[in-house]
PDB file of N, CA and C in Angstrom:
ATOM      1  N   UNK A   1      -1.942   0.736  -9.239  1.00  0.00           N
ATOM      2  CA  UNK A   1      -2.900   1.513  -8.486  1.00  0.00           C
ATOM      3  C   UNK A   1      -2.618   2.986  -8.757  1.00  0.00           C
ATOM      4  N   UNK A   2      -3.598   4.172  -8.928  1.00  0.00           N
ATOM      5  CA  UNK A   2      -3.345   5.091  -9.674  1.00  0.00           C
ATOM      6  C   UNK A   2      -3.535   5.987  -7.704  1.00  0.00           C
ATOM      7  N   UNK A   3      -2.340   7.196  -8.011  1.00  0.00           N
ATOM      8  CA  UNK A   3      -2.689   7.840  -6.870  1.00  0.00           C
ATOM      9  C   UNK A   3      -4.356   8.019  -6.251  1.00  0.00           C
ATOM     10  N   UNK A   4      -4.583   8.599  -6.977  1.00  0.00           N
ATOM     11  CA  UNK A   4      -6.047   8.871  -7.093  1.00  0.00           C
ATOM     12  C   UNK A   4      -6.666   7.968  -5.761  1.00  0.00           C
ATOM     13  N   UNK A   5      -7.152   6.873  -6.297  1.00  0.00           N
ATOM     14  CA  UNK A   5      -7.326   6.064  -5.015  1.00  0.00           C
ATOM     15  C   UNK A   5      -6.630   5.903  -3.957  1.00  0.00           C
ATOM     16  N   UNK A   6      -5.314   5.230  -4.405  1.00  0.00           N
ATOM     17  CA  UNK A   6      -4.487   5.602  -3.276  1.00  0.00           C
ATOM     18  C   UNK A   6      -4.291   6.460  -2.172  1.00  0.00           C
ATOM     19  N   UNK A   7      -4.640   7.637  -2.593  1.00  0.00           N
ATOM     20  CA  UNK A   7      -5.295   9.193  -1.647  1.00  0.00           C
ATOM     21  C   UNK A   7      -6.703   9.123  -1.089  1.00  0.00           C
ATOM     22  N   UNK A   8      -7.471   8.363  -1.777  1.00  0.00           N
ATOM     23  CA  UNK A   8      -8.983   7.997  -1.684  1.00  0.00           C
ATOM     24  C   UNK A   8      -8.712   6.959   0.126  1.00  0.00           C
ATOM     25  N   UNK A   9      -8.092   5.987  -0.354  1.00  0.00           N
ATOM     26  CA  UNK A   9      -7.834   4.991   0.707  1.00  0.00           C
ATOM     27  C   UNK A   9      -7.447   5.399   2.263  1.00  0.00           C
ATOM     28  N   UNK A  10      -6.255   6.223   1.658  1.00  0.00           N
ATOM     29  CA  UNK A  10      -6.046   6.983   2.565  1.00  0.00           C
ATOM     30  C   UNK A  10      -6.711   7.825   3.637  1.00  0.00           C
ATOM     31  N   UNK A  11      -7.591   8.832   3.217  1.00  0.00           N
ATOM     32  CA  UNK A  11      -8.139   9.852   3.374  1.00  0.00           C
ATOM     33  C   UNK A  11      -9.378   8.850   4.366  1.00  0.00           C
ATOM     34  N   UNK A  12      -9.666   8.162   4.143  1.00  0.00           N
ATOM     35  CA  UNK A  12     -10.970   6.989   4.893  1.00  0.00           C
ATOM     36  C   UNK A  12      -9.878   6.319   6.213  1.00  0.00           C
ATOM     37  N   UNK A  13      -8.743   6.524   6.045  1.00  0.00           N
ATOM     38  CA  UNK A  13      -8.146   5.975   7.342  1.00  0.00           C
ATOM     39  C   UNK A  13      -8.611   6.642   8.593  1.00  0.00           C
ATOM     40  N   UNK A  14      -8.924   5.861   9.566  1.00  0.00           N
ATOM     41  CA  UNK A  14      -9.000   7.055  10.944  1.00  0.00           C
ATOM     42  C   UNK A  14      -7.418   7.018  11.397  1.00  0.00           C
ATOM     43  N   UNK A  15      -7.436   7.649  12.592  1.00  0.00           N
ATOM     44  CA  UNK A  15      -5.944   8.265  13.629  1.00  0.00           C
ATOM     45  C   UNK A  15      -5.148   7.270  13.765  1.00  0.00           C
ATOM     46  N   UNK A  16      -5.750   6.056  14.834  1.00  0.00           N
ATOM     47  CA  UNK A  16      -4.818   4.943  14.635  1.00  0.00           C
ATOM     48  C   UNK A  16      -3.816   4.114  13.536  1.00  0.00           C
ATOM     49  N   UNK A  17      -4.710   4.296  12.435  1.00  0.00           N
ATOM     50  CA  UNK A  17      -4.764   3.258  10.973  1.00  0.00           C
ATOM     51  C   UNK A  17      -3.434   4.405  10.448  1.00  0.00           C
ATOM     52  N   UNK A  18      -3.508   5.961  10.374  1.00  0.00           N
ATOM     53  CA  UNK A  18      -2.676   6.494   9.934  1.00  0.00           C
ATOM     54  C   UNK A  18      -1.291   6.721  10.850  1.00  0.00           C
ATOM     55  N   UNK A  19      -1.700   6.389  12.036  1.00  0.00           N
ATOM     56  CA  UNK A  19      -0.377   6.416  13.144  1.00  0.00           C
ATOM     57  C   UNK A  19       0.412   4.884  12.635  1.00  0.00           C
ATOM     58  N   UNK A  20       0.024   3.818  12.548  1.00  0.00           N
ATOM     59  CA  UNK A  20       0.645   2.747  12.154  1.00  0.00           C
ATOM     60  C   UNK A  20       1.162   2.765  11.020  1.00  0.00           C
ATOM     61  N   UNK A  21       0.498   3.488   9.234  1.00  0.00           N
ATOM     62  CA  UNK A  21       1.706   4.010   8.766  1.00  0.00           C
ATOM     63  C   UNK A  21       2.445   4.677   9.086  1.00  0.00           C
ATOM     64  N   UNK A  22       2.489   5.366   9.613  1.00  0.00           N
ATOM     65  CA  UNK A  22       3.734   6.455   9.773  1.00  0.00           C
ATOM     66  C   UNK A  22       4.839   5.822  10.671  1.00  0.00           C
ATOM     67  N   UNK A  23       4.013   4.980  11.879  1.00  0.00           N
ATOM     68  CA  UNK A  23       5.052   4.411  12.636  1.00  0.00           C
ATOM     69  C   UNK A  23       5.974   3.297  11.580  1.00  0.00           C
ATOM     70  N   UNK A  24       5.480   2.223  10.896  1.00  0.00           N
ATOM     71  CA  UNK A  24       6.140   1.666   9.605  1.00  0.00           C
ATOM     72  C   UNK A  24       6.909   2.339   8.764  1.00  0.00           C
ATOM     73  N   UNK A  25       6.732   3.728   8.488  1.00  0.00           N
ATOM     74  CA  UNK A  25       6.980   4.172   7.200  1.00  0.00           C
ATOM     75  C   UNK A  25       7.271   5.373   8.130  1.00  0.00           C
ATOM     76  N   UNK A  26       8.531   5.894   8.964  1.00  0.00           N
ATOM     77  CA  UNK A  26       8.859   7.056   9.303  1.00  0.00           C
ATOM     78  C   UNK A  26       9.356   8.114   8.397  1.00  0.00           C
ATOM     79  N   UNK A  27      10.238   7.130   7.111  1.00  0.00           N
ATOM     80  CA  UNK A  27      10.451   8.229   5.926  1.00  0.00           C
ATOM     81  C   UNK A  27      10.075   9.431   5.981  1.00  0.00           C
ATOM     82  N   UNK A  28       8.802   8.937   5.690  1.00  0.00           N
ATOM     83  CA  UNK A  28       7.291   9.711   5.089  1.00  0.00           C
ATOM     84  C   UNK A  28       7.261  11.111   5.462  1.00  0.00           C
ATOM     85  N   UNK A  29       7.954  10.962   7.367  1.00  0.00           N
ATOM     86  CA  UNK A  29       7.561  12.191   8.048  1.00  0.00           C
ATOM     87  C   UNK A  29       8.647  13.087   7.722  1.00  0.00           C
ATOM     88  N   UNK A  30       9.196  13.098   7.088  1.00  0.00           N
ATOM     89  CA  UNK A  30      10.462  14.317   7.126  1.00  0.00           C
ATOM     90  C   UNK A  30       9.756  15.180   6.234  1.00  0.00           C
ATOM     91  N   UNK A  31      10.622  16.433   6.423  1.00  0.00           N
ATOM     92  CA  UNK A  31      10.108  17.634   5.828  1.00  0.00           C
ATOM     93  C   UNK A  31      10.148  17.873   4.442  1.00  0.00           C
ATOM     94  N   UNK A  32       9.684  18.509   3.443  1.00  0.00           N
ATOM     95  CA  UNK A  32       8.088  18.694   4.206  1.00  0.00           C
ATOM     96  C   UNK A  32       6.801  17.618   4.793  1.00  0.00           C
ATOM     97  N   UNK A  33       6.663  17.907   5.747  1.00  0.00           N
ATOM     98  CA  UNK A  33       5.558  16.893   6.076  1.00  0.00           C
ATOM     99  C   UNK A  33       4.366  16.602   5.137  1.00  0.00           C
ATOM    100  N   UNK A  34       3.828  15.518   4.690  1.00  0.00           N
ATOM    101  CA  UNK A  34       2.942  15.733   3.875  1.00  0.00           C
ATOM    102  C   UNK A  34       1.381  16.470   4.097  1.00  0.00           C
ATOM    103  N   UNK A  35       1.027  16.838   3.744  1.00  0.00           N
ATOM    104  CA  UNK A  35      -0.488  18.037   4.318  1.00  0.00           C
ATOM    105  C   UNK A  35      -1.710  17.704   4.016  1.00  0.00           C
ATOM    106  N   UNK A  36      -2.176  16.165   3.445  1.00  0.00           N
ATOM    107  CA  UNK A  36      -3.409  15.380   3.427  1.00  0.00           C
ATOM    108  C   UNK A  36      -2.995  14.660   2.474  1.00  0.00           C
ATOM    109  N   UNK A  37      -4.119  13.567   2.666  1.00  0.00           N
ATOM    110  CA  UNK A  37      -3.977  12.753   1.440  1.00  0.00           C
ATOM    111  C   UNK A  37      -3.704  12.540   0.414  1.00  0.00           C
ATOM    112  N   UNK A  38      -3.473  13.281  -0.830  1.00  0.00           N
ATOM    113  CA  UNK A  38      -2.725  13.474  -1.644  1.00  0.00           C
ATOM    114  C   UNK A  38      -1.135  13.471  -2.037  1.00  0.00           C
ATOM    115  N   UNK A  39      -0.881  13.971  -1.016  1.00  0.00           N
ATOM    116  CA  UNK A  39       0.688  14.204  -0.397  1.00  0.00           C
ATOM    117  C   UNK A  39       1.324  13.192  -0.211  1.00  0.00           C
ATOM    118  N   UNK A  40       0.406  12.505   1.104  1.00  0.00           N
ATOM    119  CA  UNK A  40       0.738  11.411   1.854  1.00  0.00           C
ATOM    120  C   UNK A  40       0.504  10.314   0.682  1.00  0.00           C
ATOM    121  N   UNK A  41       0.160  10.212   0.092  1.00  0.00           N
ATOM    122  CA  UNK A  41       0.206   8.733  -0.909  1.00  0.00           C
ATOM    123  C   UNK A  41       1.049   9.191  -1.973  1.00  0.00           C
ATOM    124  N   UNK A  42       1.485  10.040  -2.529  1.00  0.00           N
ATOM    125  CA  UNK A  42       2.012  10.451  -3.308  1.00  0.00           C
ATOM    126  C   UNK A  42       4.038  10.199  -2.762  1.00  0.00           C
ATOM    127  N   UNK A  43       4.110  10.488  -1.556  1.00  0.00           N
ATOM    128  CA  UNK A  43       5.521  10.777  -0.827  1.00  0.00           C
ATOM    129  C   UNK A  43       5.432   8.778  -0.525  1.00  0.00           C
ATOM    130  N   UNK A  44       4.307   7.891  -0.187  1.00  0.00           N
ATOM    131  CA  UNK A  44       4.239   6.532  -0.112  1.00  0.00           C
ATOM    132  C   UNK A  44       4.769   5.772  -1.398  1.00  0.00           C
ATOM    133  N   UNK A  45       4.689   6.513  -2.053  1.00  0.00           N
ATOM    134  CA  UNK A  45       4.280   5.965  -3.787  1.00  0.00           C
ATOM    135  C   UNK A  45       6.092   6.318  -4.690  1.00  0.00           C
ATOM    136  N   UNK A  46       6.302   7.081  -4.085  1.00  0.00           N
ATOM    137  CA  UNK A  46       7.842   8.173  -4.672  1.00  0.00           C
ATOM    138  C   UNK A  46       8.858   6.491  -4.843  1.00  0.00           C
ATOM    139  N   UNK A  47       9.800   7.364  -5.470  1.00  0.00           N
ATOM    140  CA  UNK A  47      10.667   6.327  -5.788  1.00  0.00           C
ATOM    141  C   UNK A  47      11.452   6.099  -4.621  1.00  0.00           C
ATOM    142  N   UNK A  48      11.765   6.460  -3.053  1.00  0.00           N
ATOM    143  CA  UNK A  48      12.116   6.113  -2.151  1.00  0.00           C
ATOM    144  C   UNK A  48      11.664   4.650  -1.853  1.00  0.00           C
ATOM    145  N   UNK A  49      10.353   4.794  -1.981  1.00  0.00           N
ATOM    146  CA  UNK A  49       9.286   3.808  -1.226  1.00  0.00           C
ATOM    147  C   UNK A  49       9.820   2.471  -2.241  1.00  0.00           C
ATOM    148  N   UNK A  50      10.638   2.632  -2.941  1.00  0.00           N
ATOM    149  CA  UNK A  50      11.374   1.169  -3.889  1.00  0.00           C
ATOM    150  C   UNK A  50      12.031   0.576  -3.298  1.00  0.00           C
ATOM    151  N   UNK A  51      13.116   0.711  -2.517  1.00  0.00           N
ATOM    152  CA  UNK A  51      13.652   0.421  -1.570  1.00  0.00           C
ATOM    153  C   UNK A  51      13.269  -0.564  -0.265  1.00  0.00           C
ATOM    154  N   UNK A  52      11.948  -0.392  -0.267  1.00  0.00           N
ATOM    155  CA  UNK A  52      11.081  -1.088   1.147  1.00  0.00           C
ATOM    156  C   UNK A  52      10.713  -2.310   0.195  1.00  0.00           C
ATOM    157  N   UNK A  53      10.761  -2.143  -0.849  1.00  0.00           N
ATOM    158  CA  UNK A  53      10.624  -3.767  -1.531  1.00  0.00           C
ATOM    159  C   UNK A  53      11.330  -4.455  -1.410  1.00  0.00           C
ATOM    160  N   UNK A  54      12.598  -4.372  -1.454  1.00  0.00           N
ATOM    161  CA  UNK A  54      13.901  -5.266  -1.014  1.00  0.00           C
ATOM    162  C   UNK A  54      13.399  -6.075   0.459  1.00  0.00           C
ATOM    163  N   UNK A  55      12.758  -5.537   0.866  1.00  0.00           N
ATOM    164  CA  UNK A  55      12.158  -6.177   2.412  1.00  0.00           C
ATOM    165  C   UNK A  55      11.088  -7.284   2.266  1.00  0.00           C
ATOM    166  N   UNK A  56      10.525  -7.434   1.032  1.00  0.00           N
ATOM    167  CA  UNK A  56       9.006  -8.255   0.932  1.00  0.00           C
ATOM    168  C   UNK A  56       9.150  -9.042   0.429  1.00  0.00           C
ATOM    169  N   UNK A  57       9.084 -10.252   0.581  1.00  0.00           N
ATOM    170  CA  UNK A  57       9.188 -11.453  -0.303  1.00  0.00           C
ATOM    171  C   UNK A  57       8.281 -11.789  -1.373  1.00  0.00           C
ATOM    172  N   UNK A  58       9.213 -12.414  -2.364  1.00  0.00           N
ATOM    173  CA  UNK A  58       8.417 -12.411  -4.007  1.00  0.00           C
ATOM    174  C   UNK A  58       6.884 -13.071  -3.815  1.00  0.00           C
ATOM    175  N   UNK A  59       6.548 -13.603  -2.800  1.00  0.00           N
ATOM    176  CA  UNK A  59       5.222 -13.829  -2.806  1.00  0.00           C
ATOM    177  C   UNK A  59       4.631 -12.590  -2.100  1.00  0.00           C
ATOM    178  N   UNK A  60       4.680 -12.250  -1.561  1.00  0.00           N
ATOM    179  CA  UNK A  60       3.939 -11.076  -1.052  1.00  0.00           C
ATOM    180  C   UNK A  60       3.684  -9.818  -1.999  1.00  0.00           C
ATOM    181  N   UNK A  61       4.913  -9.978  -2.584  1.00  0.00           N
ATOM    182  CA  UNK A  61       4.861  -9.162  -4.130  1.00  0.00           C
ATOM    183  C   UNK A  61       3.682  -9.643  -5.287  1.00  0.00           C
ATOM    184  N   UNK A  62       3.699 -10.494  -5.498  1.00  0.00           N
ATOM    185  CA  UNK A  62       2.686 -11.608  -6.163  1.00  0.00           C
ATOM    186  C   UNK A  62       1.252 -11.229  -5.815  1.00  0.00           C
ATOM    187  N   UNK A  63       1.119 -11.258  -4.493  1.00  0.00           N
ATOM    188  CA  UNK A  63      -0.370 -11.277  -3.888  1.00  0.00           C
ATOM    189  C   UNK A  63      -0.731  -9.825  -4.245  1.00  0.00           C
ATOM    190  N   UNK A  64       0.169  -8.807  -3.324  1.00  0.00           N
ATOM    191  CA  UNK A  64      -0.066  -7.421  -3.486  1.00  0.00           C
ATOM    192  C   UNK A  64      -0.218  -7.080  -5.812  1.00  0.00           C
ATOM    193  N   UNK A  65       0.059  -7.584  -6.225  1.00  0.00           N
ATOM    194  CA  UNK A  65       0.087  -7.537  -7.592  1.00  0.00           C
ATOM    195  C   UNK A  65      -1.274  -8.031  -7.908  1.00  0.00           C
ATOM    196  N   UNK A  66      -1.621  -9.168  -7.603  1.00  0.00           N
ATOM    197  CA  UNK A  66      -3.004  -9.807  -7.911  1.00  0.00           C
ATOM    198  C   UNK A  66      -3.880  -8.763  -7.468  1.00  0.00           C
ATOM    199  N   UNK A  67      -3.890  -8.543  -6.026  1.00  0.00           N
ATOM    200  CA  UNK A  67      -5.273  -7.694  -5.267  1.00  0.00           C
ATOM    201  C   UNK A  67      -5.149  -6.326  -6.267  1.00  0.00           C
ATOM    202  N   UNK A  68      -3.966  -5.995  -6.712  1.00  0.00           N
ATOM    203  CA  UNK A  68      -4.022  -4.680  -7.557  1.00  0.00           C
ATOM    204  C   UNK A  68      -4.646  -4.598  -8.696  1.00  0.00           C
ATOM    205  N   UNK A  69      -4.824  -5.893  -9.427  1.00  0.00           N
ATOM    206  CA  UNK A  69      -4.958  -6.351 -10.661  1.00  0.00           C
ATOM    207  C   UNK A  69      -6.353  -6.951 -10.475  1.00  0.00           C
ATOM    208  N   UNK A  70      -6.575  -7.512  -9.382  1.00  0.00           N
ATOM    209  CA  UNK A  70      -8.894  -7.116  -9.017  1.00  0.00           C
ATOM    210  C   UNK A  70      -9.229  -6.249  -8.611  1.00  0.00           C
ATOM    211  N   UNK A  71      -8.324  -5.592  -7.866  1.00  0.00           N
ATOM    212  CA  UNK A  71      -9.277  -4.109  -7.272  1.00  0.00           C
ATOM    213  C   UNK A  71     -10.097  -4.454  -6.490  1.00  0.00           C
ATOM    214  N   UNK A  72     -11.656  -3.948  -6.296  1.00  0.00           N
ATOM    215  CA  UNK A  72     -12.555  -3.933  -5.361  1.00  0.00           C
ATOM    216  C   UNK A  72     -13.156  -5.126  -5.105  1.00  0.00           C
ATOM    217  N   UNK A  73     -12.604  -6.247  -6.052  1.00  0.00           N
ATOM    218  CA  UNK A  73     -13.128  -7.323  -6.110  1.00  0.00           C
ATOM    219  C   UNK A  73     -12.347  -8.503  -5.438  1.00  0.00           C
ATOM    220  N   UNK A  74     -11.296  -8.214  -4.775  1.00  0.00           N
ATOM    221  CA  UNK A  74      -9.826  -8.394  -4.587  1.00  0.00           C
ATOM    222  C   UNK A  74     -10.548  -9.068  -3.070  1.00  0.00           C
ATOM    223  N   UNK A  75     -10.425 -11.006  -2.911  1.00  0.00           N
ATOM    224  CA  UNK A  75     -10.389 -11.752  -1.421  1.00  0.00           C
ATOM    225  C   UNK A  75      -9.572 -12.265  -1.669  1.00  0.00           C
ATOM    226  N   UNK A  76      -9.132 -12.786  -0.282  1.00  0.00           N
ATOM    227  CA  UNK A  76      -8.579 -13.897  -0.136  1.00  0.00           C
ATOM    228  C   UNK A  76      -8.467 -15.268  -0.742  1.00  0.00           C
ATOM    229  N   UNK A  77      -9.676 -15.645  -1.388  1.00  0.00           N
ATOM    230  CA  UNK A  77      -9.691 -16.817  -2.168  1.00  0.00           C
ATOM    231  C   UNK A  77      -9.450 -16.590  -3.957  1.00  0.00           C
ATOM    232  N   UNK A  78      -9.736 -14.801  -4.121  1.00  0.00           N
ATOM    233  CA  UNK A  78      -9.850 -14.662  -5.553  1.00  0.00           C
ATOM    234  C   UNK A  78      -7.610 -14.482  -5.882  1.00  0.00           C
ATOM    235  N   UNK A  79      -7.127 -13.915  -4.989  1.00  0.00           N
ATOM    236  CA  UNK A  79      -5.772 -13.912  -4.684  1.00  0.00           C
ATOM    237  C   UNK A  79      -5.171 -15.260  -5.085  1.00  0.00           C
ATOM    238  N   UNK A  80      -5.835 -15.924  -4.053  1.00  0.00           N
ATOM    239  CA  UNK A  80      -5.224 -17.468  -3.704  1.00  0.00           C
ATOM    240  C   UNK A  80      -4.998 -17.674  -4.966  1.00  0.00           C
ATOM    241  N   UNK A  81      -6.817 -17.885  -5.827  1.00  0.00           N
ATOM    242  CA  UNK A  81      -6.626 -18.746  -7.212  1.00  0.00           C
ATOM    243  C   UNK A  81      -5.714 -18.005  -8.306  1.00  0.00           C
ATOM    244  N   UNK A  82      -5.477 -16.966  -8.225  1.00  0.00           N
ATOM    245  CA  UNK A  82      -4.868 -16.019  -9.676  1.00  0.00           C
ATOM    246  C   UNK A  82      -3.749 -16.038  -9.006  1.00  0.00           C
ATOM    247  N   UNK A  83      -2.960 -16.684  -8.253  1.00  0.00           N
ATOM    248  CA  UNK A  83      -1.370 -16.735  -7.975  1.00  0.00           C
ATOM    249  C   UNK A  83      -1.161 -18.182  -7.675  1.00  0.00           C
ATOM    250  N   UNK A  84      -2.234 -19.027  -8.319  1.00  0.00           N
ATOM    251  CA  UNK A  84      -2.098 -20.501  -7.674  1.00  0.00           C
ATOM    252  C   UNK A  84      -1.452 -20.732  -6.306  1.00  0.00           C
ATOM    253  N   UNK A  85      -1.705 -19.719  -5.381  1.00  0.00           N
ATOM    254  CA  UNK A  85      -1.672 -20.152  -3.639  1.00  0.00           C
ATOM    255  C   UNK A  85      -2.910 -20.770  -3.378  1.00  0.00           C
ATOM    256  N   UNK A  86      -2.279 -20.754  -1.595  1.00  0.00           N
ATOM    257  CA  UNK A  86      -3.484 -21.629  -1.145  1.00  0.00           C
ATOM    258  C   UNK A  86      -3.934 -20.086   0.352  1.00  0.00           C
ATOM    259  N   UNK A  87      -4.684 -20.216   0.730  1.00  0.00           N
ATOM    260  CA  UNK A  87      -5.307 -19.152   1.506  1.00  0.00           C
ATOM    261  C   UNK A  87      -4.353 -19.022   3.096  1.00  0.00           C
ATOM    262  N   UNK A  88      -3.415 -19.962   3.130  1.00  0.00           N
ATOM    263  CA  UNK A  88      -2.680 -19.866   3.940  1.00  0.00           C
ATOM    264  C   UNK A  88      -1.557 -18.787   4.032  1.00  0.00           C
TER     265      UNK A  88
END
């Protein structure tokens, strides 16, 4: 996923949606704080944010890889079939 969007995605979050990253991802907030979207996906994206993978299990890795690899075209059932899961 190229920042670009990533900042795109972002930037369409409302208050809540961006309070729940930050509450997940307190990193983020240390100084400098990031100053819009750009920032903020960019400081998400940094090689810190490697580390929070150690936390996700290789399927979740898998899925998040697939939906990256359809993009806008990216369900639940198109996931399922391109990682041979099941929708569960």
């Amino acid at each position: 996923m190229e920042t670009g969007s990533f900042a795109g995605y972002l930037g369409w979050m409302d208050r809540a949606e961006l309070a729940e990253v930050l509450r997940v991802r307190p990193e983020v907030r240390i100084a400098p704080v990031p100053d819009g979207p750009e920032a903020l996906a960019e400081r998400l994206s940094g090689r810190g944010s490697l580390a929070a993978i150690r936390l996700v299990s290789r399927d979740a890795v898998a899925a998040g890889q697939a939906a990256a690899a359809l993009g806008s075209g990216a369900t639940v059932d198109s996931v399922a079939e391109l990682t041979g899961g099941d929708r569960r």
